[in-house]
N, C-alpha and C. Protein backbone atom coordinates (compact mmCIF):
# COMPACT_ATOMS: atom_id res chain seq x y z
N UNK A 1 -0.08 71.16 9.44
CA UNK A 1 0.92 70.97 10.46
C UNK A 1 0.89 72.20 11.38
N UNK A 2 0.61 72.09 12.90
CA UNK A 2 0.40 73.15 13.64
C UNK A 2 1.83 73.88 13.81
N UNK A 3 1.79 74.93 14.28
CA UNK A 3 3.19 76.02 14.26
C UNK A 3 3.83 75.78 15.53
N UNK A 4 4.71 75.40 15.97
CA UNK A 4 5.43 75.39 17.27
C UNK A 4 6.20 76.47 17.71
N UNK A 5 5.31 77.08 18.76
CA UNK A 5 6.04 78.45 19.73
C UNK A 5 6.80 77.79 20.47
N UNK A 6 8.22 78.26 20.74
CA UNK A 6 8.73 77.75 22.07
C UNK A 6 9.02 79.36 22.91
N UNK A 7 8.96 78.30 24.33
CA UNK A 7 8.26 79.53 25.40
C UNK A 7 9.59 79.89 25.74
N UNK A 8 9.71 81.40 26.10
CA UNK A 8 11.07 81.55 26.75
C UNK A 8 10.81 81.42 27.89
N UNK A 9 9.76 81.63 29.15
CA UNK A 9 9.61 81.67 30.75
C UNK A 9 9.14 80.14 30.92
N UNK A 10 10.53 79.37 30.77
CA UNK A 10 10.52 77.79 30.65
C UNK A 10 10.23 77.93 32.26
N UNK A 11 9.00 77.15 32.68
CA UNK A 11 9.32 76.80 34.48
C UNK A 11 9.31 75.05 34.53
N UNK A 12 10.61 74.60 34.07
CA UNK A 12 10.93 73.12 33.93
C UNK A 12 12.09 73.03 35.61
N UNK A 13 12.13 71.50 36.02
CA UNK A 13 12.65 71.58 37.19
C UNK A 13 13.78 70.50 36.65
N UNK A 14 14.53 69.76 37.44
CA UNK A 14 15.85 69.03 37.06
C UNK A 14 15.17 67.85 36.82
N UNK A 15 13.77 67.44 37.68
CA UNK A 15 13.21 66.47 37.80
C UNK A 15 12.76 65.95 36.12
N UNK A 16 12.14 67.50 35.75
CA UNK A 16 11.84 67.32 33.84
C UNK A 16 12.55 67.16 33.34
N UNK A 17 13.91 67.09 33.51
CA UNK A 17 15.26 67.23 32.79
C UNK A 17 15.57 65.26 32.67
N UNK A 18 15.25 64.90 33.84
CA UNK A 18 15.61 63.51 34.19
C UNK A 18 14.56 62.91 33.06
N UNK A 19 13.53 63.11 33.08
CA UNK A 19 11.94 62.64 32.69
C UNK A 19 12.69 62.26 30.54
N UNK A 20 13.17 63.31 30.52
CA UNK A 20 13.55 63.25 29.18
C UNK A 20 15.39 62.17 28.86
N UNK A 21 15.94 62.53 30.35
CA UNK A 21 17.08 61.22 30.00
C UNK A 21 16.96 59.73 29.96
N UNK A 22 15.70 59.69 30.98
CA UNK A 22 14.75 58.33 31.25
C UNK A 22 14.46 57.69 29.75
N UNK A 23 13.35 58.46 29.03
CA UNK A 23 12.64 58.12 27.88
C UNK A 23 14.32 57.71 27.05
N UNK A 24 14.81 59.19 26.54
CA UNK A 24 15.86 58.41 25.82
C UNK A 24 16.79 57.48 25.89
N UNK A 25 17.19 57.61 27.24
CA UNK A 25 17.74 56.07 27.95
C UNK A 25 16.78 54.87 27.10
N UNK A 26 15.88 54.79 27.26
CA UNK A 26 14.94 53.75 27.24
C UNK A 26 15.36 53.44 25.84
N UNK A 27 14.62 54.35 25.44
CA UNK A 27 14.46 54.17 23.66
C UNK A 27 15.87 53.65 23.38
N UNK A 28 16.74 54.59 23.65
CA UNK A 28 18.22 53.80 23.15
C UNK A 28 18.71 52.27 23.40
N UNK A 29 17.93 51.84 24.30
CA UNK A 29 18.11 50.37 24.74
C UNK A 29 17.28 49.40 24.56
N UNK A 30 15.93 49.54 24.74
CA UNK A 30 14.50 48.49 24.32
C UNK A 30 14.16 48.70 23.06
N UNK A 31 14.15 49.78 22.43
CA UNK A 31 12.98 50.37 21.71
C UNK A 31 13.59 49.93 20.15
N UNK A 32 12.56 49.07 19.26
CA UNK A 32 13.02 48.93 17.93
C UNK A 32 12.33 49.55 16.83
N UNK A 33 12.82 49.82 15.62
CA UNK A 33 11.80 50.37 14.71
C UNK A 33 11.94 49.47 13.19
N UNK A 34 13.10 48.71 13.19
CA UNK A 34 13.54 47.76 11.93
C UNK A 34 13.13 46.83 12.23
N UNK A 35 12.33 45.90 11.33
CA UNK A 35 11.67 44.20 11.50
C UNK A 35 11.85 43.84 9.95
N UNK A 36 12.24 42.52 9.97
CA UNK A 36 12.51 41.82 9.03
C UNK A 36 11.93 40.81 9.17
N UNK A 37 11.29 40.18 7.81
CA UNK A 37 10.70 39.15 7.74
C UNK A 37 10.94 37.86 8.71
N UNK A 38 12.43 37.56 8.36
CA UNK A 38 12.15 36.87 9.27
C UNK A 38 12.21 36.52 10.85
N UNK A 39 11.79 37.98 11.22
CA UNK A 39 11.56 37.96 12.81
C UNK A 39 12.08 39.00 13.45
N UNK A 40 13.63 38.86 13.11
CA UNK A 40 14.97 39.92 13.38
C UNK A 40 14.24 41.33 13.61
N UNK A 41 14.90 42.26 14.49
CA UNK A 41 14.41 43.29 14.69
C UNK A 41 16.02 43.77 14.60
N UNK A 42 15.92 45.48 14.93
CA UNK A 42 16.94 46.23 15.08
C UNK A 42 16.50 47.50 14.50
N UNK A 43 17.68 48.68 15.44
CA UNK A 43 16.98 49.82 15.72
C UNK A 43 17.87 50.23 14.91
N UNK A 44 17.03 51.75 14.24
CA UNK A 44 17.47 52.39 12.86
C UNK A 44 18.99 53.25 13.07
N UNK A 45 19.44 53.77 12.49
CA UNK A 45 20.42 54.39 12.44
C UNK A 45 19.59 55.86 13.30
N UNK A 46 18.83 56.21 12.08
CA UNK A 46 18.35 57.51 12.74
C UNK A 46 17.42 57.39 14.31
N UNK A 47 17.04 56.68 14.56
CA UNK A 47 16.29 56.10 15.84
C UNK A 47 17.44 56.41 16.96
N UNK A 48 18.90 55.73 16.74
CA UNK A 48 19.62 55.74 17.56
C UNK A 48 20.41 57.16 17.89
N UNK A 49 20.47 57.85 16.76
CA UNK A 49 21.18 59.25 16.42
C UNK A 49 19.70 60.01 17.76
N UNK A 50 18.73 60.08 17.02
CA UNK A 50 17.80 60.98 18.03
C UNK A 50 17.65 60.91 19.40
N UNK A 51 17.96 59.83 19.83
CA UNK A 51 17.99 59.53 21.12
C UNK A 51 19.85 59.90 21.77
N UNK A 52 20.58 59.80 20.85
CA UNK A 52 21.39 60.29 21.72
C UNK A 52 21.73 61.96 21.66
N UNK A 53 21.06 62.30 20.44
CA UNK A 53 21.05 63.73 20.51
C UNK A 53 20.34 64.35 21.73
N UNK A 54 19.38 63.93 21.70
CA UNK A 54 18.56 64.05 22.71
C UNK A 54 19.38 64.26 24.39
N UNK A 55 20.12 62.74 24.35
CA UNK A 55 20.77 62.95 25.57
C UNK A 55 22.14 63.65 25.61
N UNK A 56 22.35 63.91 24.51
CA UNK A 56 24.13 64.70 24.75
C UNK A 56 23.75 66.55 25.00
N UNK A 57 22.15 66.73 24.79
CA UNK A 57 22.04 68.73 24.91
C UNK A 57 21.02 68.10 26.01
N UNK A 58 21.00 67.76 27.39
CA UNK A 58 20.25 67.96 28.22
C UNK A 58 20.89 69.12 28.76
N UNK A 59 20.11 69.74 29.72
CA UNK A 59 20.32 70.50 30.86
C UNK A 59 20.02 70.16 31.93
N UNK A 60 21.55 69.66 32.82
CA UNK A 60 21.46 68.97 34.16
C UNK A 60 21.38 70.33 35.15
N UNK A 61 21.60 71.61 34.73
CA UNK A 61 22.06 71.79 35.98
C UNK A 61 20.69 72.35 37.11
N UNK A 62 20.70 73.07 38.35
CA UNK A 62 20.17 73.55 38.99
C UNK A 62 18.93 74.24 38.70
N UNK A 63 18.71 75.41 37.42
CA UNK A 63 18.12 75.89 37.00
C UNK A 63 18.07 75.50 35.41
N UNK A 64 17.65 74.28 35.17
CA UNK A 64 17.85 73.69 33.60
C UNK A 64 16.56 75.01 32.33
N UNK A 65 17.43 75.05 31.86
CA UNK A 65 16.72 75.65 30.18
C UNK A 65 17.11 75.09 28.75
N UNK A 66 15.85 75.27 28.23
CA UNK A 66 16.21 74.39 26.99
C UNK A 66 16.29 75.29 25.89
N UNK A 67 16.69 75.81 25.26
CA UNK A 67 16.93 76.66 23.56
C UNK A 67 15.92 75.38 22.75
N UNK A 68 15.33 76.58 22.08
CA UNK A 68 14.43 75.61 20.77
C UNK A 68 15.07 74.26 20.34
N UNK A 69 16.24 74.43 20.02
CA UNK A 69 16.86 73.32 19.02
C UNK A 69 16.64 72.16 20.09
N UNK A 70 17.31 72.28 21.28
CA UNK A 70 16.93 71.15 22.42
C UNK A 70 15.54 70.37 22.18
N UNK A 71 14.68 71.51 22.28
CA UNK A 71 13.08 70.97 22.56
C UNK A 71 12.86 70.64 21.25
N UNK A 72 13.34 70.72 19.95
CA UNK A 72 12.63 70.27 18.87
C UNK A 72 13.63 68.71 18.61
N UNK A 73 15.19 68.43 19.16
CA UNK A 73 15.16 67.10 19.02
C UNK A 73 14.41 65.98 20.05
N UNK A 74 13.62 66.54 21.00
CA UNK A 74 12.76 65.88 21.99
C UNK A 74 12.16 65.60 21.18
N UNK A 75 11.42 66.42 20.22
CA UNK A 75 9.94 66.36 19.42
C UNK A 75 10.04 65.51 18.53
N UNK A 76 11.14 65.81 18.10
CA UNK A 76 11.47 64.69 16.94
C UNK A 76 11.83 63.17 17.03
N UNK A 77 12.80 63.16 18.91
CA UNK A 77 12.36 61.69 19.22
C UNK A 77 10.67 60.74 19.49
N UNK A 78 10.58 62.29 20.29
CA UNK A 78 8.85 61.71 20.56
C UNK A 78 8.24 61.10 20.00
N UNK A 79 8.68 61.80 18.27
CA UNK A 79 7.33 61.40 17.20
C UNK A 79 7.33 60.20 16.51
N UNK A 80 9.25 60.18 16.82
CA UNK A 80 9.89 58.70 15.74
C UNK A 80 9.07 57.34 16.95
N UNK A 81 9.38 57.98 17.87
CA UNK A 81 8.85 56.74 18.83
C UNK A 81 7.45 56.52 19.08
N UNK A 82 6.61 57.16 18.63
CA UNK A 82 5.43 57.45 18.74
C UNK A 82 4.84 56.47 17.82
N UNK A 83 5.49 56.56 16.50
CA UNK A 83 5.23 56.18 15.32
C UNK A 83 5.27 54.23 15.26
N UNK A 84 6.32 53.90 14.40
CA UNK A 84 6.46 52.41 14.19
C UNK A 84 7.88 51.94 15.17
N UNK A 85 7.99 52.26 16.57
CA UNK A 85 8.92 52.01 17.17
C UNK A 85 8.08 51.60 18.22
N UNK A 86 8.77 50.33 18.77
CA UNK A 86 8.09 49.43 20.03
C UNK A 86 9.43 48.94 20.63
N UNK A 87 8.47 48.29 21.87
CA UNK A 87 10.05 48.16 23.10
C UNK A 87 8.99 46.19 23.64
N UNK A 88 8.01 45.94 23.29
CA UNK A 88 7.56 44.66 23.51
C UNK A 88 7.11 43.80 22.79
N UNK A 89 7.93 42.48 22.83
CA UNK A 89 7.79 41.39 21.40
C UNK A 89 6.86 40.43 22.31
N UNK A 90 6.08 39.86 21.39
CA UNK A 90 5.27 38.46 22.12
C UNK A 90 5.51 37.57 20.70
N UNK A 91 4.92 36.31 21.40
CA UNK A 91 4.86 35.34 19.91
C UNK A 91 4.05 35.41 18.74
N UNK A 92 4.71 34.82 17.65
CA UNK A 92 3.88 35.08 16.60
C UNK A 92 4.14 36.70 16.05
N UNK A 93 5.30 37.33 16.29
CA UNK A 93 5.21 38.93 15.68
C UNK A 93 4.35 39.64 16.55
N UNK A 94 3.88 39.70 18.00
CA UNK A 94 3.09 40.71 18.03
C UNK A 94 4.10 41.94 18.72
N UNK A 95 4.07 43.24 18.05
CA UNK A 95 4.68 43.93 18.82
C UNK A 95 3.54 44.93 19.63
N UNK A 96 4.66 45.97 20.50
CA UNK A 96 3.55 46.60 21.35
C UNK A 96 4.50 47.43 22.21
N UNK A 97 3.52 48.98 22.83
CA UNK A 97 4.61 49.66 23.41
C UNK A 97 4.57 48.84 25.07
N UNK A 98 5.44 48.72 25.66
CA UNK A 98 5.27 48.57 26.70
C UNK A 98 4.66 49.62 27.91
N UNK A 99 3.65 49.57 29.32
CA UNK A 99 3.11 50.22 30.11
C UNK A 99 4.23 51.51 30.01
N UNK A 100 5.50 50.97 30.50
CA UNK A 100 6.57 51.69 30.91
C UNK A 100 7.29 53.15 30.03
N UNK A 101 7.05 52.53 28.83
CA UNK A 101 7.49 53.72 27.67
C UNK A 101 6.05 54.35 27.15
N UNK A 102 4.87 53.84 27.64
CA UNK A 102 3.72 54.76 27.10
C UNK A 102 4.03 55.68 29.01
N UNK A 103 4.28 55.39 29.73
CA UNK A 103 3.92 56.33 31.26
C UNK A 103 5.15 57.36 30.92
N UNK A 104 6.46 56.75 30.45
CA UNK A 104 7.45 57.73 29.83
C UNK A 104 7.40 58.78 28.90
N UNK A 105 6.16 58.52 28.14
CA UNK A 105 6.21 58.91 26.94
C UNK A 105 5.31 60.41 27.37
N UNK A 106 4.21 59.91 28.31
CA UNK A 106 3.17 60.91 28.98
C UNK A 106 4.03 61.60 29.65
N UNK A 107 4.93 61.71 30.29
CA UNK A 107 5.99 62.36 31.26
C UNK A 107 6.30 63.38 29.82
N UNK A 108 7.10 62.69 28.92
CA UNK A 108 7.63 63.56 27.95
C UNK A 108 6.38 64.92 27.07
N UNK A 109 5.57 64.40 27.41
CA UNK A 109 4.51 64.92 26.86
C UNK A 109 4.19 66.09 27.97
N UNK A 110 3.99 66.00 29.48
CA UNK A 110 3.96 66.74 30.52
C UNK A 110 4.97 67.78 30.46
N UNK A 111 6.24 67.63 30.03
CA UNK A 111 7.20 68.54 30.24
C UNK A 111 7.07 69.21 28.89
N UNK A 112 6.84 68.49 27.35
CA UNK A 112 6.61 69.40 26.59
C UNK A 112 5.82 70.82 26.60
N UNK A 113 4.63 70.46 27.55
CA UNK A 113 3.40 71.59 27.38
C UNK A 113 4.01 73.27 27.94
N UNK A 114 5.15 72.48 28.86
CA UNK A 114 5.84 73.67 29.52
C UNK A 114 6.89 74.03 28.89
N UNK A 115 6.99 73.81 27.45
CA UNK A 115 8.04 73.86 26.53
C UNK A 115 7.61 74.57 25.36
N UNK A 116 6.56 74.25 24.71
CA UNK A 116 5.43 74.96 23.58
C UNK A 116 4.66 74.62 23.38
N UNK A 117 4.24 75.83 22.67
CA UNK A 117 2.95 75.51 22.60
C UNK A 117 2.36 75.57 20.59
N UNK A 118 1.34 74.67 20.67
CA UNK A 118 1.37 74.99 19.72
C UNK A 118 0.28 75.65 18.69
N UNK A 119 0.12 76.40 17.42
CA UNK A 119 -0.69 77.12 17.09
C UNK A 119 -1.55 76.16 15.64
N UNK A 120 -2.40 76.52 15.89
CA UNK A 120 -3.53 76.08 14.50
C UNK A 120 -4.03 77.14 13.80
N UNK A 121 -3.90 76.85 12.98
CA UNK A 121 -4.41 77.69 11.81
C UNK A 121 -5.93 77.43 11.66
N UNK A 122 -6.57 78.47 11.33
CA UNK A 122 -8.41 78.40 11.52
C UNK A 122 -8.82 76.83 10.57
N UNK A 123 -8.03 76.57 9.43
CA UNK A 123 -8.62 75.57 8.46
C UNK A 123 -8.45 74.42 9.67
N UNK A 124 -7.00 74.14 10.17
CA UNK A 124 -6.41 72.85 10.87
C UNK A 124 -7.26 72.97 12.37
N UNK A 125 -7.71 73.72 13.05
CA UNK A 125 -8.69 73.82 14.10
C UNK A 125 -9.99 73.11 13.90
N UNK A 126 -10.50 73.62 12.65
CA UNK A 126 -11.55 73.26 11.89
C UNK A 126 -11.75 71.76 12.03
N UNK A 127 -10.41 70.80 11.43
CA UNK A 127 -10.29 70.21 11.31
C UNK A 127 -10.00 68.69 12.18
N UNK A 128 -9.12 69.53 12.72
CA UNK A 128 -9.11 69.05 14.13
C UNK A 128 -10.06 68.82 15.02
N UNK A 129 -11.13 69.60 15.53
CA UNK A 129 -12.28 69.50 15.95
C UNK A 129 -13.16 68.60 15.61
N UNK A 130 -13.13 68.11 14.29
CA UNK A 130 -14.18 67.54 13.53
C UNK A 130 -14.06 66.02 13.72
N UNK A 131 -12.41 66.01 13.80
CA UNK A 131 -11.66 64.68 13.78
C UNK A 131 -12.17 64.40 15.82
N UNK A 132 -11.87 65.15 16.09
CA UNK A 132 -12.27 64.55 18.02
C UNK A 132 -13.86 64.32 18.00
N UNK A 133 -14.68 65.05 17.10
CA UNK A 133 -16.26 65.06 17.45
C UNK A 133 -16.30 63.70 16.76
N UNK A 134 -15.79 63.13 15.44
CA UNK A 134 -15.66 61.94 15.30
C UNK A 134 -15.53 60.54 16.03
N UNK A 135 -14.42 61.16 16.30
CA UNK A 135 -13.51 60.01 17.91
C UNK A 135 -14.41 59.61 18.92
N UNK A 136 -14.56 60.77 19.37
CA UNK A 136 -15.61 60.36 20.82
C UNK A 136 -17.02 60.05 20.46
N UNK A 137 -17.41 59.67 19.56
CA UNK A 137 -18.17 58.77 19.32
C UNK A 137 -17.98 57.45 19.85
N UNK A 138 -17.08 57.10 19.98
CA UNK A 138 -16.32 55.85 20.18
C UNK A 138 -15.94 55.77 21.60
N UNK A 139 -16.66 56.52 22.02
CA UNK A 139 -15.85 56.33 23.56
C UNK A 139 -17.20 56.34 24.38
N UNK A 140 -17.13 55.67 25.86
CA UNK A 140 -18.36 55.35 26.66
C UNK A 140 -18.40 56.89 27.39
N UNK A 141 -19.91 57.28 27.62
CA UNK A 141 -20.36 58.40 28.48
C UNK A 141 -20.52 58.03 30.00
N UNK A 142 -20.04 59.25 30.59
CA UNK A 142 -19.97 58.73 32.18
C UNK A 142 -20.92 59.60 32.55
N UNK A 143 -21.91 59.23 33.24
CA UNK A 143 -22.63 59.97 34.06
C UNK A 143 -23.33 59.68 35.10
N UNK A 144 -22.60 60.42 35.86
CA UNK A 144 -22.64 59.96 37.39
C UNK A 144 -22.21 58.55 37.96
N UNK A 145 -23.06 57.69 37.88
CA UNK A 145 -22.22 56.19 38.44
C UNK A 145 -22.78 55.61 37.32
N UNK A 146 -23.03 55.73 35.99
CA UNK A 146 -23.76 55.32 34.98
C UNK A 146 -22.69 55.26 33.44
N UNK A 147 -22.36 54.56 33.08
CA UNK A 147 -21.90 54.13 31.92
C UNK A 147 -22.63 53.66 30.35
N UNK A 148 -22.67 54.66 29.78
CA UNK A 148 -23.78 54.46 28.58
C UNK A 148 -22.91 54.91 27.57
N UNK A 149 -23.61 54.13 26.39
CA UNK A 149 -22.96 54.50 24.75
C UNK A 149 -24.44 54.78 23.62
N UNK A 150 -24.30 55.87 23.69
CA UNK A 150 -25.37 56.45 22.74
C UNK A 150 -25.89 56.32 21.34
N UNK A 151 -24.85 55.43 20.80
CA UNK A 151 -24.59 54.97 19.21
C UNK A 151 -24.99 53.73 18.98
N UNK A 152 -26.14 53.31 18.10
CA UNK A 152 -26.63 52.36 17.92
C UNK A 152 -25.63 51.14 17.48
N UNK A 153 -25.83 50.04 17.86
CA UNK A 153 -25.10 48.76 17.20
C UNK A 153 -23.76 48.82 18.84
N UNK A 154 -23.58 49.81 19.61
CA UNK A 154 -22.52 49.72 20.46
C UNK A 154 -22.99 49.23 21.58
N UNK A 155 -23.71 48.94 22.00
CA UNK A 155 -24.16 48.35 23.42
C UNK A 155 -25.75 49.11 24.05
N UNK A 156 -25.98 48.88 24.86
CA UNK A 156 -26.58 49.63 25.92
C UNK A 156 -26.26 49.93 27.17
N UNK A 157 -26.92 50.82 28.05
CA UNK A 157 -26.42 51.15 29.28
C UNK A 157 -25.83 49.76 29.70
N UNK A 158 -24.79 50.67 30.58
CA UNK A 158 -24.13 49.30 31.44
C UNK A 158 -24.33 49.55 32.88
């Protein structure tokens, strides 16, 4: 688990301040994390608590700052929502985040970076690294106006 610095020379604007009432707005209203067999959805106790924690320690004013505790119940909504919480039902059970709360979610993520940062330990770097050199295996190479996948059984140039 990486170490979370929070920065004191916060340069967040009112606009970042909104970015984070938006998301929890959201979440508090679309967003479910309880499903029951038979169909029923509904949002958790703690789902609903984080999101309004979230919105009762904003900082509206002029020059907004956040104290750690602020930025770590962001983190902690982020992650619940990140996780097994969705805001779009289709038929047949399919759930899914909607465009709107993944572009929210990147906003929340934008204002975090200017919030902390965070540290790895040499093993979890290690590790980490190994896990992305993995990943992008899986992903198409761009070069130049050329689209290719280098891994046998995945295609050829496109």
């Amino acid at each position: 688990m990486p170490t979370i610095w929070y920065r004191n020379d916060q340069k967040i604007s009112p606009g970042d301040v909104m970015k984070f009432a938006v998301y929890a707005e959201h979440v508090s209203r679309q967003c479910y994390d309880v499903f029951e067999e038979d169909g029923s959805r509904s949002r958790s106790e703690a789902l609903s608590r984080r999101a309004q924690a979230v919105s009762d320690s904003l900082d509206f004013g002029d020059e907004p700052h956040f104290l750690a505790e602020t930025t770590k119940k962001v983190l902690a909504l982020r992650d619940m929502v990140s996780g097994m919480c969705f805001d779009t039902f289709g038929e047949r059970g399919h759930m899914g985040k909607s465009m709107d709360l993944l572009g929210m979610a990147r906003d929340v993520d934008e204002v975090l970076e200017k919030l902390v940062i965070y540290h790895l330990s040499p093993e979890e770097l290690e590790e980490a690294e190994t896990e992305w050199t993995h990943e992008s295996q899986f992903y198409a190479k761009i070069e130049g106006d050329n689209l290719t996948r280098d891994e046998p059984g995945t295609g050829a140039s496109a």
